[in-house]
PDB file of N, CA and C in Angstrom:
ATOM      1  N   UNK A   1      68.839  89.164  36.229  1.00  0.00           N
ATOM      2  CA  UNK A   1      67.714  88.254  36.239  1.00  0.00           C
ATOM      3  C   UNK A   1      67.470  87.777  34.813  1.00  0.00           C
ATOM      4  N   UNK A   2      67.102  86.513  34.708  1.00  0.00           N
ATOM      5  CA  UNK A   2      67.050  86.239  33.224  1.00  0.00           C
ATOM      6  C   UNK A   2      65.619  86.598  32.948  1.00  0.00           C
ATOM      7  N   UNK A   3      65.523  86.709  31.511  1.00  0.00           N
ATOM      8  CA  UNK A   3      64.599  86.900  30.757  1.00  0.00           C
ATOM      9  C   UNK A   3      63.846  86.176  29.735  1.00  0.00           C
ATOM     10  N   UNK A   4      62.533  85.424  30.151  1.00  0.00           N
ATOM     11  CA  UNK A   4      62.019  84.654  29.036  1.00  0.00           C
ATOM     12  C   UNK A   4      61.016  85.218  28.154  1.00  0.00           C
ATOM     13  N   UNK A   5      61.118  84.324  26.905  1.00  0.00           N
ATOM     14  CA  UNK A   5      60.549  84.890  25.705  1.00  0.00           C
ATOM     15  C   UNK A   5      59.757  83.880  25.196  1.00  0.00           C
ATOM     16  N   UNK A   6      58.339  83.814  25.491  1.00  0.00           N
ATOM     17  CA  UNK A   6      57.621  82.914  24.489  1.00  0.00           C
ATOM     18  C   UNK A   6      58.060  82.741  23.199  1.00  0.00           C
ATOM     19  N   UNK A   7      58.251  81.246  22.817  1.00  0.00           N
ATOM     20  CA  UNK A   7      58.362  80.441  21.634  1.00  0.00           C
ATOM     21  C   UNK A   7      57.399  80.093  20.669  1.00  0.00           C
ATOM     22  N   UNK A   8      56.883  78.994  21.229  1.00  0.00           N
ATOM     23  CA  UNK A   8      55.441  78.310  20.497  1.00  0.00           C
ATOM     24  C   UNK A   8      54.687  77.569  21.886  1.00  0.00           C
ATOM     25  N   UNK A   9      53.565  77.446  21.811  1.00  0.00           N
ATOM     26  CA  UNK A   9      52.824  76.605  22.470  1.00  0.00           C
ATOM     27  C   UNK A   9      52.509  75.583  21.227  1.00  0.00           C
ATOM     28  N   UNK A  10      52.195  74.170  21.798  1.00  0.00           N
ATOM     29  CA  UNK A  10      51.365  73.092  20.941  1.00  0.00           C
ATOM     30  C   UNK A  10      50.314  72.239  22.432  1.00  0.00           C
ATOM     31  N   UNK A  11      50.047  71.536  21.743  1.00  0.00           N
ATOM     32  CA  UNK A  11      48.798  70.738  22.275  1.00  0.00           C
ATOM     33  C   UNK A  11      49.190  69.074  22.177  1.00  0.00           C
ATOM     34  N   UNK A  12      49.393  68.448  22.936  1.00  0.00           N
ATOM     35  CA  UNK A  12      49.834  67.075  23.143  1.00  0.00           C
ATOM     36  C   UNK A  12      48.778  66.372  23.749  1.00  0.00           C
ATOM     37  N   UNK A  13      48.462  65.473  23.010  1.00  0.00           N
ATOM     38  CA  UNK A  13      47.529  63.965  23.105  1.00  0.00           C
ATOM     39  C   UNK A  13      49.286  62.872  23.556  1.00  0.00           C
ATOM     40  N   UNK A  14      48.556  62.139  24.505  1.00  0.00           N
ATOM     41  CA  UNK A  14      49.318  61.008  25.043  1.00  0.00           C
ATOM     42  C   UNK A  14      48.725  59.501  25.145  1.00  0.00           C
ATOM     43  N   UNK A  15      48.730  58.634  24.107  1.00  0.00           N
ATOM     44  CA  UNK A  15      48.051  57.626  24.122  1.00  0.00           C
ATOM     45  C   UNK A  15      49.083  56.133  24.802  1.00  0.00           C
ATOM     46  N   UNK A  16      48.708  55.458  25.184  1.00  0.00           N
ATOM     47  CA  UNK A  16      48.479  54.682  25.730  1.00  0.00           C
ATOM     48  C   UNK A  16      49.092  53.402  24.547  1.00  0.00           C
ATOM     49  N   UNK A  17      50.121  52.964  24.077  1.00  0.00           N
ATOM     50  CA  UNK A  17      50.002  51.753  23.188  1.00  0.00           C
ATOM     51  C   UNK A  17      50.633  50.847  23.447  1.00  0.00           C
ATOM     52  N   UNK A  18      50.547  50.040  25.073  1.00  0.00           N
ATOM     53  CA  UNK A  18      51.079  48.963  25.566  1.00  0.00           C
ATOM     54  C   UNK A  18      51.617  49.280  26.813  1.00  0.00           C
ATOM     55  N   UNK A  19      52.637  47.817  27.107  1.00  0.00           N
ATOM     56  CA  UNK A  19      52.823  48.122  28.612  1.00  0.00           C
ATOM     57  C   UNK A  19      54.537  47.762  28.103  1.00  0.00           C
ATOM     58  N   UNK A  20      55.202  48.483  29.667  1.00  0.00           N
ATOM     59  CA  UNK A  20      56.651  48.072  29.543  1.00  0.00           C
ATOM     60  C   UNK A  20      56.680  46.436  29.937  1.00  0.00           C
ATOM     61  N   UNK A  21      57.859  45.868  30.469  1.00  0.00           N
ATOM     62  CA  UNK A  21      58.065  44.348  30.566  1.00  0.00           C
ATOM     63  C   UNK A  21      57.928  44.942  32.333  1.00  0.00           C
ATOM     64  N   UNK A  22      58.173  46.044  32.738  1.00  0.00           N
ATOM     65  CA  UNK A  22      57.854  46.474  34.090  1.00  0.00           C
ATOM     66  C   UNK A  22      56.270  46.967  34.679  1.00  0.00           C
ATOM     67  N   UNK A  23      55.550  46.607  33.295  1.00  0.00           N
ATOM     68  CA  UNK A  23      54.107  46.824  33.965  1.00  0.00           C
ATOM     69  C   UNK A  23      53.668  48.326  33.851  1.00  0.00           C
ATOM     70  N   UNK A  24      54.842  49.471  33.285  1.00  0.00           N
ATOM     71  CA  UNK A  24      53.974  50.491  32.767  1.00  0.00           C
ATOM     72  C   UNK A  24      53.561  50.881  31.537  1.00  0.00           C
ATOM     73  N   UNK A  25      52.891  51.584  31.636  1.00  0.00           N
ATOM     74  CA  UNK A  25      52.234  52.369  30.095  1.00  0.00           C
ATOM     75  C   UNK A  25      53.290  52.552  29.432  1.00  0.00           C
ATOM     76  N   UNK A  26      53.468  52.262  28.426  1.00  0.00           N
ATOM     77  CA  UNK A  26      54.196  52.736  26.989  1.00  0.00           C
ATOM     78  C   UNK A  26      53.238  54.080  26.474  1.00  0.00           C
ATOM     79  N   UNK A  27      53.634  55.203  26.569  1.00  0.00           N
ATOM     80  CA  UNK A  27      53.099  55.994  25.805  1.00  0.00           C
ATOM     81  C   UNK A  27      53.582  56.893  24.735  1.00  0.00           C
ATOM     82  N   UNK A  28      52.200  56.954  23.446  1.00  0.00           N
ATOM     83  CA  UNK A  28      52.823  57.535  22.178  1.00  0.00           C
ATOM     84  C   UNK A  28      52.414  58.627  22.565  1.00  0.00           C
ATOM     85  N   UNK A  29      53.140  60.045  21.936  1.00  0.00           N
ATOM     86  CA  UNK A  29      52.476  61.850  21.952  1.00  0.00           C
ATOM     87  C   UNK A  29      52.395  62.006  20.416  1.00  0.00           C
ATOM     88  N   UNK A  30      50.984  62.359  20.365  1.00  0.00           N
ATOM     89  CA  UNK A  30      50.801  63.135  18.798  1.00  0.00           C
ATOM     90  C   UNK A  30      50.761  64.918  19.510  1.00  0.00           C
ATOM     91  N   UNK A  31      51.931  65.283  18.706  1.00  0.00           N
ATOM     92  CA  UNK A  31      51.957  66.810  18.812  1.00  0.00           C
ATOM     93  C   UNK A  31      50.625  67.717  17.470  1.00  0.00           C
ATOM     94  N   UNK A  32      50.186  68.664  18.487  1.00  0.00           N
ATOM     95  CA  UNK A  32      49.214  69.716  17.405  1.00  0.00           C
ATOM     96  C   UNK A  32      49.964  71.291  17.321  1.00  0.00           C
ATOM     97  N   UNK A  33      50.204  71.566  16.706  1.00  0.00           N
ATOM     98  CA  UNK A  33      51.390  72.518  17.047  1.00  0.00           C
ATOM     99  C   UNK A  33      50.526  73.849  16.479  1.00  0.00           C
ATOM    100  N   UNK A  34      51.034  75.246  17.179  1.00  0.00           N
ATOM    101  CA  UNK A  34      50.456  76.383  16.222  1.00  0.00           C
ATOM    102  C   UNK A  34      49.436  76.644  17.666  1.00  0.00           C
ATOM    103  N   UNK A  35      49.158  76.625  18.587  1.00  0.00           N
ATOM    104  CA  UNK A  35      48.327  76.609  19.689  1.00  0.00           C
ATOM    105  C   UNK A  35      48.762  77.824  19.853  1.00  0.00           C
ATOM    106  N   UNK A  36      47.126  78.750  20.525  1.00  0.00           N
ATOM    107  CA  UNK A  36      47.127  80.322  20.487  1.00  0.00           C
ATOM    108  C   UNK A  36      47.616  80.209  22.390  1.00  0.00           C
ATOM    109  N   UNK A  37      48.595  80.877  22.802  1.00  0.00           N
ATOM    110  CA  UNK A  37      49.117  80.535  24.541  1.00  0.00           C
ATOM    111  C   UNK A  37      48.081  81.311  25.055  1.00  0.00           C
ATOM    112  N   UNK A  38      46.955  82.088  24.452  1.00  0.00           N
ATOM    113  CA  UNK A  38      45.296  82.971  24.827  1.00  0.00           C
ATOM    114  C   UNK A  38      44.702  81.938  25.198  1.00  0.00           C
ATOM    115  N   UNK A  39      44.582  80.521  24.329  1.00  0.00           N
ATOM    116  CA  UNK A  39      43.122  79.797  24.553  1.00  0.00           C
ATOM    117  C   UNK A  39      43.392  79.371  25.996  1.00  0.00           C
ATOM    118  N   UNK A  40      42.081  79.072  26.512  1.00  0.00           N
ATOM    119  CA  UNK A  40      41.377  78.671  27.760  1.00  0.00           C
ATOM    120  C   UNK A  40      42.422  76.993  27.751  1.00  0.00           C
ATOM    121  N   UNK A  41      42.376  77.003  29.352  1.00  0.00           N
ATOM    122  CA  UNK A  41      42.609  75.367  29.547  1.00  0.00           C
ATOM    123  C   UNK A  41      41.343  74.602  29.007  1.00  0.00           C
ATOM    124  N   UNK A  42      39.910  75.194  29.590  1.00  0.00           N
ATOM    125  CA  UNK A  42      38.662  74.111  28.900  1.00  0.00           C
ATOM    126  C   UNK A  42      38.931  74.028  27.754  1.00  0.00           C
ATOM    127  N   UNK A  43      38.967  75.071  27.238  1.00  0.00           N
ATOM    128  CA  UNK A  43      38.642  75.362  25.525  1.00  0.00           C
ATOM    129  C   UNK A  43      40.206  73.742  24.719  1.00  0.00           C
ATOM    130  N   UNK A  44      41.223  73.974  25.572  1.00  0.00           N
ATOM    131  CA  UNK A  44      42.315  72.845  24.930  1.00  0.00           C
ATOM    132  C   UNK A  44      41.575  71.893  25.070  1.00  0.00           C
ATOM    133  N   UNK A  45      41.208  71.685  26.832  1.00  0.00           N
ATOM    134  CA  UNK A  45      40.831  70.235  26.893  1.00  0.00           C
ATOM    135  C   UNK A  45      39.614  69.729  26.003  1.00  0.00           C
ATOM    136  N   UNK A  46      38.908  70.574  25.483  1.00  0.00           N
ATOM    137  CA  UNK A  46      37.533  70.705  24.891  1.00  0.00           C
ATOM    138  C   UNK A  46      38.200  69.806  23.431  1.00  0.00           C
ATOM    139  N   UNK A  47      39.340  69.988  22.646  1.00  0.00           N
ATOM    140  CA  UNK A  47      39.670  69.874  21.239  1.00  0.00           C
ATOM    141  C   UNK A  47      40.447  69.100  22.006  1.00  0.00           C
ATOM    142  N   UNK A  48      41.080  68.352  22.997  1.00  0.00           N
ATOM    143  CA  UNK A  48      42.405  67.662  23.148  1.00  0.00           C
ATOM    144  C   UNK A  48      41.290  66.195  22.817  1.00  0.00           C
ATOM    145  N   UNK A  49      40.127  66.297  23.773  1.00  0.00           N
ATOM    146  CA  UNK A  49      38.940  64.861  23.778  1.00  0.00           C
ATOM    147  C   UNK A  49      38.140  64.676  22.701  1.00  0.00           C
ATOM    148  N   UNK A  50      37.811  65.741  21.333  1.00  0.00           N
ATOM    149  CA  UNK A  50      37.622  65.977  20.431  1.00  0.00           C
ATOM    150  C   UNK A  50      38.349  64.776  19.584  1.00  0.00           C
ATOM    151  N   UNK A  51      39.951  65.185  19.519  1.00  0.00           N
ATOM    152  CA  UNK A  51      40.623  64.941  18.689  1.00  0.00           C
ATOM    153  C   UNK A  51      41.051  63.312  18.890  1.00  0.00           C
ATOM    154  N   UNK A  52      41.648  63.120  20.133  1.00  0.00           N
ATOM    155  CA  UNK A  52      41.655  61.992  20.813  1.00  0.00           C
ATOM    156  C   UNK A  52      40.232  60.917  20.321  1.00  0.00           C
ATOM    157  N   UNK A  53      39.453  61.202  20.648  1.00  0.00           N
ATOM    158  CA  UNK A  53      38.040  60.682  19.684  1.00  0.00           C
ATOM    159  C   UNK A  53      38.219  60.205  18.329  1.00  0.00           C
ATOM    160  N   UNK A  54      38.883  60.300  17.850  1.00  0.00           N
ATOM    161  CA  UNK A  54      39.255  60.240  16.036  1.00  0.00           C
ATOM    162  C   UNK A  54      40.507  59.055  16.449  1.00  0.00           C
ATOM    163  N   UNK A  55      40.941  58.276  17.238  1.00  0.00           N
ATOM    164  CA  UNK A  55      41.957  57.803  17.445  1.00  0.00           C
ATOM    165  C   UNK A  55      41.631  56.599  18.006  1.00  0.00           C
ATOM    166  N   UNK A  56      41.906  54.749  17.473  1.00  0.00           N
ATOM    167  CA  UNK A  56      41.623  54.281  18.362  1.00  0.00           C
ATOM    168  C   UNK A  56      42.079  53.618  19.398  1.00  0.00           C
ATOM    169  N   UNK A  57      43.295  54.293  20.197  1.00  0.00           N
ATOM    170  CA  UNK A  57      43.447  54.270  21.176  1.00  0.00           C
ATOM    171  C   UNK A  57      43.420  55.074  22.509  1.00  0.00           C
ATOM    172  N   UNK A  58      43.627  53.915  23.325  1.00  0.00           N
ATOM    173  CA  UNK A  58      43.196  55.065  24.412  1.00  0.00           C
ATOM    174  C   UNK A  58      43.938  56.268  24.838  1.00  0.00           C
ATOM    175  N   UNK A  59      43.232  57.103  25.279  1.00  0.00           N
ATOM    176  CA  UNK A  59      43.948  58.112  25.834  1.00  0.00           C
ATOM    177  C   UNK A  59      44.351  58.060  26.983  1.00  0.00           C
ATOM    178  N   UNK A  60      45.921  58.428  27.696  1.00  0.00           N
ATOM    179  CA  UNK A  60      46.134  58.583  28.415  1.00  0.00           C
ATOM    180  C   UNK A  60      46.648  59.980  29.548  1.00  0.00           C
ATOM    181  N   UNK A  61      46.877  61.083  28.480  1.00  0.00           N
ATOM    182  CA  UNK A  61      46.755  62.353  29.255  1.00  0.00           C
ATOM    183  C   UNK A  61      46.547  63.124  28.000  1.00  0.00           C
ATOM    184  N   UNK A  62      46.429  64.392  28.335  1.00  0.00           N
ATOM    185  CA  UNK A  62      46.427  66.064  27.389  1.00  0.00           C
ATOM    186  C   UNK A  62      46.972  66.899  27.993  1.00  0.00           C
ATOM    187  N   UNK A  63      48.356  67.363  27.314  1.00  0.00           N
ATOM    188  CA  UNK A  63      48.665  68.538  27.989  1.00  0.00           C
ATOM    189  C   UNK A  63      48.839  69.727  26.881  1.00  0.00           C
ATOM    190  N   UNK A  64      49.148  71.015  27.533  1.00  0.00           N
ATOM    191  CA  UNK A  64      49.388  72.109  26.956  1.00  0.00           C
ATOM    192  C   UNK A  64      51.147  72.439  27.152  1.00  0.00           C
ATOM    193  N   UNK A  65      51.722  72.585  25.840  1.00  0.00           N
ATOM    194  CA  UNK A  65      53.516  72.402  26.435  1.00  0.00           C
ATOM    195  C   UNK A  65      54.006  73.539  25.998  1.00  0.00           C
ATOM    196  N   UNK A  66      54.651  74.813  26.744  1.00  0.00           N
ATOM    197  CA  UNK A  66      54.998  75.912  26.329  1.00  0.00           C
ATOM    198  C   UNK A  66      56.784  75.328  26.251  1.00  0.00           C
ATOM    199  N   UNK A  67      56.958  76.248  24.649  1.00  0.00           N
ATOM    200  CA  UNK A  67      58.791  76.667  24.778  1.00  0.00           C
ATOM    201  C   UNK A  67      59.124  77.975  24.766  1.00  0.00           C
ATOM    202  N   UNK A  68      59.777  78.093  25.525  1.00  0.00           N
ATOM    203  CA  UNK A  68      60.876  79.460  26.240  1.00  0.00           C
ATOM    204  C   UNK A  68      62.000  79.501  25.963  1.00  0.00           C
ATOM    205  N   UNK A  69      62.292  80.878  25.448  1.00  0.00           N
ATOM    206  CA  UNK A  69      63.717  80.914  25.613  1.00  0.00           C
ATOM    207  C   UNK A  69      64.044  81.580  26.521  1.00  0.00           C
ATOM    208  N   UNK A  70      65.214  81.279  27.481  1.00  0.00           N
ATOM    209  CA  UNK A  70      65.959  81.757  28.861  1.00  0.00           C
ATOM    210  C   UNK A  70      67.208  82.394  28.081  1.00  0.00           C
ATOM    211  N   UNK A  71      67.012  83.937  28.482  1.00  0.00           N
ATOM    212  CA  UNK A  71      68.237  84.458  28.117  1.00  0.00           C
ATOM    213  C   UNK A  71      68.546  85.716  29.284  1.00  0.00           C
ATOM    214  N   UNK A  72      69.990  85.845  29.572  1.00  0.00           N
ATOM    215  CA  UNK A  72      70.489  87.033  30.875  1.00  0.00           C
ATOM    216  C   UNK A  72      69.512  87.958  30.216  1.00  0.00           C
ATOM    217  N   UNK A  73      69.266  88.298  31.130  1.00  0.00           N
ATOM    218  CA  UNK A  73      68.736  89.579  30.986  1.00  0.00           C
ATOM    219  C   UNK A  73      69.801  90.820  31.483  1.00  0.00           C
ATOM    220  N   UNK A  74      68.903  92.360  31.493  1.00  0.00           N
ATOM    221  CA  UNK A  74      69.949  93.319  31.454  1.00  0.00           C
ATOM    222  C   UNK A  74      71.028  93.594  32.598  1.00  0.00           C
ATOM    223  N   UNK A  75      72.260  93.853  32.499  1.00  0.00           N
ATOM    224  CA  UNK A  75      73.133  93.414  33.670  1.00  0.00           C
ATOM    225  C   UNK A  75      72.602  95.257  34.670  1.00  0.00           C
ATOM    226  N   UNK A  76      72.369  95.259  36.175  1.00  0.00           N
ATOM    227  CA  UNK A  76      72.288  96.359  36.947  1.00  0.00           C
ATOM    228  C   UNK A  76      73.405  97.194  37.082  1.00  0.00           C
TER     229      UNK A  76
END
């Protein structure tokens, strides 16, 4: 069975800065990196609308993005 190993968590703002020639969102990601994988979903979303606020465009999502490493784990 493999075995994962927390990496880093960060915090991603997704703004909104135009449209494709197909009519969708073009969107930019400002990465916040150094995110504790403890804090609360409110508590992100709390600093994701915070931060987003300081920006003047619109926002279009906030997520929380974990990296893993996938490695075999011990053979039975």
């Amino acid at each position: 069975m493999a075995q994962v190993t927390p990496q880093s968590c960060h915090l991603q703002l997704q703004f909104q800065v135009g449209t494709t020639v197909s009519g969708m969102p073009r969107i930019q990601n400002r990465n916040f990196t150094n995110v504790s994988p403890a804090a609360s979903d409110d508590d992100l979303l709390a600093v994701g609308q915070a931060l987003a606020a300081l920006f003047d465009l619109p926002l279009h999502a906030i997520a929380r993005v974990h990296q893993d490493a996938i490695e075999p784990g011990p053979q039975a």
